[in-house]
Protein backbone atom coordinates (compact mmCIF):
# COMPACT_ATOMS: atom_id res chain seq x y z
CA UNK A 1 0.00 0.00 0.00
CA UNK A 2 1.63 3.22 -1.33
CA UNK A 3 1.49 6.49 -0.15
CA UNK A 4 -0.96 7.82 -2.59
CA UNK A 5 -3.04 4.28 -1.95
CA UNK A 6 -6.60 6.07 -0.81
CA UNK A 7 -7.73 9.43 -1.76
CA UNK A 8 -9.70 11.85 0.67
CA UNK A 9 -11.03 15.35 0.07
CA UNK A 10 -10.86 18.30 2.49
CA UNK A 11 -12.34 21.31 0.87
CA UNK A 12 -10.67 24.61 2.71
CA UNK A 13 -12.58 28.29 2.20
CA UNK A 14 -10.41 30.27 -0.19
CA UNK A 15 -9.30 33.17 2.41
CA UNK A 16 -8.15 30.52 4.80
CA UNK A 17 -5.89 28.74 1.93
CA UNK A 18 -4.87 32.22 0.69
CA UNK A 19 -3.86 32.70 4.44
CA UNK A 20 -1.59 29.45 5.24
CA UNK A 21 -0.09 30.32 1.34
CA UNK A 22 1.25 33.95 2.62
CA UNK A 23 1.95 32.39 5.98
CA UNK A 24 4.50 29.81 4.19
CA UNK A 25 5.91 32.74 2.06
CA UNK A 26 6.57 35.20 4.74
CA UNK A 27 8.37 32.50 6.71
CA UNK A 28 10.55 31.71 4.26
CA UNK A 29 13.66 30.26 4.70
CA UNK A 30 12.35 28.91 7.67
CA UNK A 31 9.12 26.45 8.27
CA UNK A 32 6.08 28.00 9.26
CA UNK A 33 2.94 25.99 10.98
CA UNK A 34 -0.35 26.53 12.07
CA UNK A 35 -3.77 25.22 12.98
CA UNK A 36 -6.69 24.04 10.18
CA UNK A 37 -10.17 24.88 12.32
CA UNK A 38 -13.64 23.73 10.97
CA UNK A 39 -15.32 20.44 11.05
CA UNK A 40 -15.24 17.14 10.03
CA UNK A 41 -18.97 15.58 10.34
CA UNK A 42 -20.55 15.45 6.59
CA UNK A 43 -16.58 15.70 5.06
CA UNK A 44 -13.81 17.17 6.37
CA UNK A 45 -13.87 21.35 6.01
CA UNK A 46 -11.85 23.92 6.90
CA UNK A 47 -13.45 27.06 7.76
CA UNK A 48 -10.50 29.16 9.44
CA UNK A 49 -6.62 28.93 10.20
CA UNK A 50 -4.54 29.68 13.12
CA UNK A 51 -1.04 30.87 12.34
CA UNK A 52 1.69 29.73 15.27
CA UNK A 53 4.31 30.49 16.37
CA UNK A 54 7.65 27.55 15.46
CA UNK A 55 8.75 27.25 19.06
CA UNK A 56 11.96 25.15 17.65
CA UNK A 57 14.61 27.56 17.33
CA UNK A 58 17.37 25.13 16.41
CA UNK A 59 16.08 23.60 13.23
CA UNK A 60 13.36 26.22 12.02
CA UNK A 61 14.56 25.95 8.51
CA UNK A 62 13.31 22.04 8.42
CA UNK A 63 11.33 21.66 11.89
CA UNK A 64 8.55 22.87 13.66
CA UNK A 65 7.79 22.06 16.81
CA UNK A 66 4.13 23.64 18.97
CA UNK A 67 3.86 25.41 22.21
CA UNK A 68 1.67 22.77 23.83
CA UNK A 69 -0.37 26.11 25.67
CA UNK A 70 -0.75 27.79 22.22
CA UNK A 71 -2.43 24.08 20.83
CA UNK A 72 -4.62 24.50 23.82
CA UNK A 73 -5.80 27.81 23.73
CA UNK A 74 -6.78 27.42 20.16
CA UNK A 75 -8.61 24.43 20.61
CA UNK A 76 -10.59 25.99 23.36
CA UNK A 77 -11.69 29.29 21.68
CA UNK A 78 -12.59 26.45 18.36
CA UNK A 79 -14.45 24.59 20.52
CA UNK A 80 -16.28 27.73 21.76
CA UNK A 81 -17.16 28.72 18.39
CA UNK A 82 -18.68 25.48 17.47
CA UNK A 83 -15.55 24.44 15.39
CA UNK A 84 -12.69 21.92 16.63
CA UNK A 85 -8.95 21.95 15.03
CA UNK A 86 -8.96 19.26 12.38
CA UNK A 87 -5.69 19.50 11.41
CA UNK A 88 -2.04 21.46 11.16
CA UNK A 89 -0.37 23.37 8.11
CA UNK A 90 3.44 23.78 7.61
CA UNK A 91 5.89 24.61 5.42
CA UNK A 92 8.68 23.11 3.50
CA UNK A 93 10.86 25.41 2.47
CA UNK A 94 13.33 24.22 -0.99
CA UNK A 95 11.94 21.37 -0.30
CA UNK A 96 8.37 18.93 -1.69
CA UNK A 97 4.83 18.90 -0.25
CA UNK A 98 5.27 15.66 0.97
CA UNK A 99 5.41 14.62 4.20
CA UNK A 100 9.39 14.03 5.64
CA UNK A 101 9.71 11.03 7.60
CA UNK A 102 9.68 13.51 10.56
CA UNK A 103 6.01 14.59 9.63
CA UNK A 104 4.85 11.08 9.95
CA UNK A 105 6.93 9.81 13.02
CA UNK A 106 5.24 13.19 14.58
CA UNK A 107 2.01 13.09 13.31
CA UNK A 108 -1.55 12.15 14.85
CA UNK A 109 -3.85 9.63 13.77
CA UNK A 110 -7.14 11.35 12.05
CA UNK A 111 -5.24 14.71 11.29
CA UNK A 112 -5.06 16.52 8.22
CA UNK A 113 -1.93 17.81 7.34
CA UNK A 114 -1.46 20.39 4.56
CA UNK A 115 2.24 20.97 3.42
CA UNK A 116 3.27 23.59 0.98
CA UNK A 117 6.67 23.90 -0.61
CA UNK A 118 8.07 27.10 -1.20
CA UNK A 119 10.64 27.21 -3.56
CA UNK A 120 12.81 30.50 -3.04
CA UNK A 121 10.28 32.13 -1.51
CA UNK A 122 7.85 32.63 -3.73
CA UNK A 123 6.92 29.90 -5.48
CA UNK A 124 4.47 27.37 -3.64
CA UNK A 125 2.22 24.43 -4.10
CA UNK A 126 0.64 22.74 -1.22
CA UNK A 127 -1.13 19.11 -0.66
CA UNK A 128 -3.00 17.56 2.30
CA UNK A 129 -1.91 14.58 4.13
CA UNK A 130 -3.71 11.74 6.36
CA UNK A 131 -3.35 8.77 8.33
CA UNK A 132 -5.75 6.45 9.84
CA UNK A 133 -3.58 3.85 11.02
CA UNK A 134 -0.53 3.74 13.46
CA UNK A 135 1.24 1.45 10.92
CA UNK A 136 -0.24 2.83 7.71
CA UNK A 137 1.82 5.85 5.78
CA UNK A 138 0.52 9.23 5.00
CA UNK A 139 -2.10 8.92 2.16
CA UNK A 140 -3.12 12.25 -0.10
CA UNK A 141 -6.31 14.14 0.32
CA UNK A 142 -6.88 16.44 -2.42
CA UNK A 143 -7.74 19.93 -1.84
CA UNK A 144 -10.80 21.78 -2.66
CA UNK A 145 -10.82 25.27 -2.59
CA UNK A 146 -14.56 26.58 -1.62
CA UNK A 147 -16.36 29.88 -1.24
């Protein structure tokens, strides 16, 4: 079973891609990351994002790491407003929007996980990432853009 083996959607409103897009540009050289807030009953949808702040100092240019307080605060205002976090963003700067081996030894079960690649700082393209299975690899969801 390959890494593109089973196909998902996650449809994200327009401002909110627009938004992790500029995030991942004016973080370049180094990773950005942030929250995906919305809902995942009838299909998973992302209404909002949460930029953060890449608490990993050392290795920003090809890690991110979360203030465990900042996760929490965000999840309780989502929660508030009827929404719950669904999933992170992140960069990769020079490098592909695929998921490093660090993504997936880092990454939680039922999370979507968009990457974009920013190539010298302006160029970008960005895909979503999933896993349902401890022992199962990252498989694509492709990304629709809504109104």
């Amino acid at each position: 079973m390959g890494i593109l083996s089973r196909k998902g959607k996650i449809k994200i409103v327009k401002s909110a891609y627009q938004q992790i897009i500029e995030h991942a540009k004016d973080s370049y050289p180094e990773e950005c990351c942030g929250a995906l807030v919305g809902h995942v009953m009838g299909g998973r949808k992302v209404l909002s994002v949460e930029r953060m702040k890449n608490t990993n100092t050392e290795r920003a240019h090809d890690r991110y790491v979360i203030d465990p307080h900042e996760f929490n605060l965000i999840d309780k205002v989502s929660r508030s407003q009827g929404c719950e976090i669904i999933g992170f963003y992140h960069s990769h700067p020079d490098h592909p929007d695929r998921p490093s081996e660090e993504d997936r030894k880092s990454g939680q079960l039922d999370y979507s996980y968009v990457i974009v690649s920013v190539k010298g700082g302006t160029e970008v393209s960005a895909r979503s990432w999933i896993f349902n299975d401890e022992k199962a690899p990252f498989s694509e969801e492709k990304i629709e853009q809504i109104d």
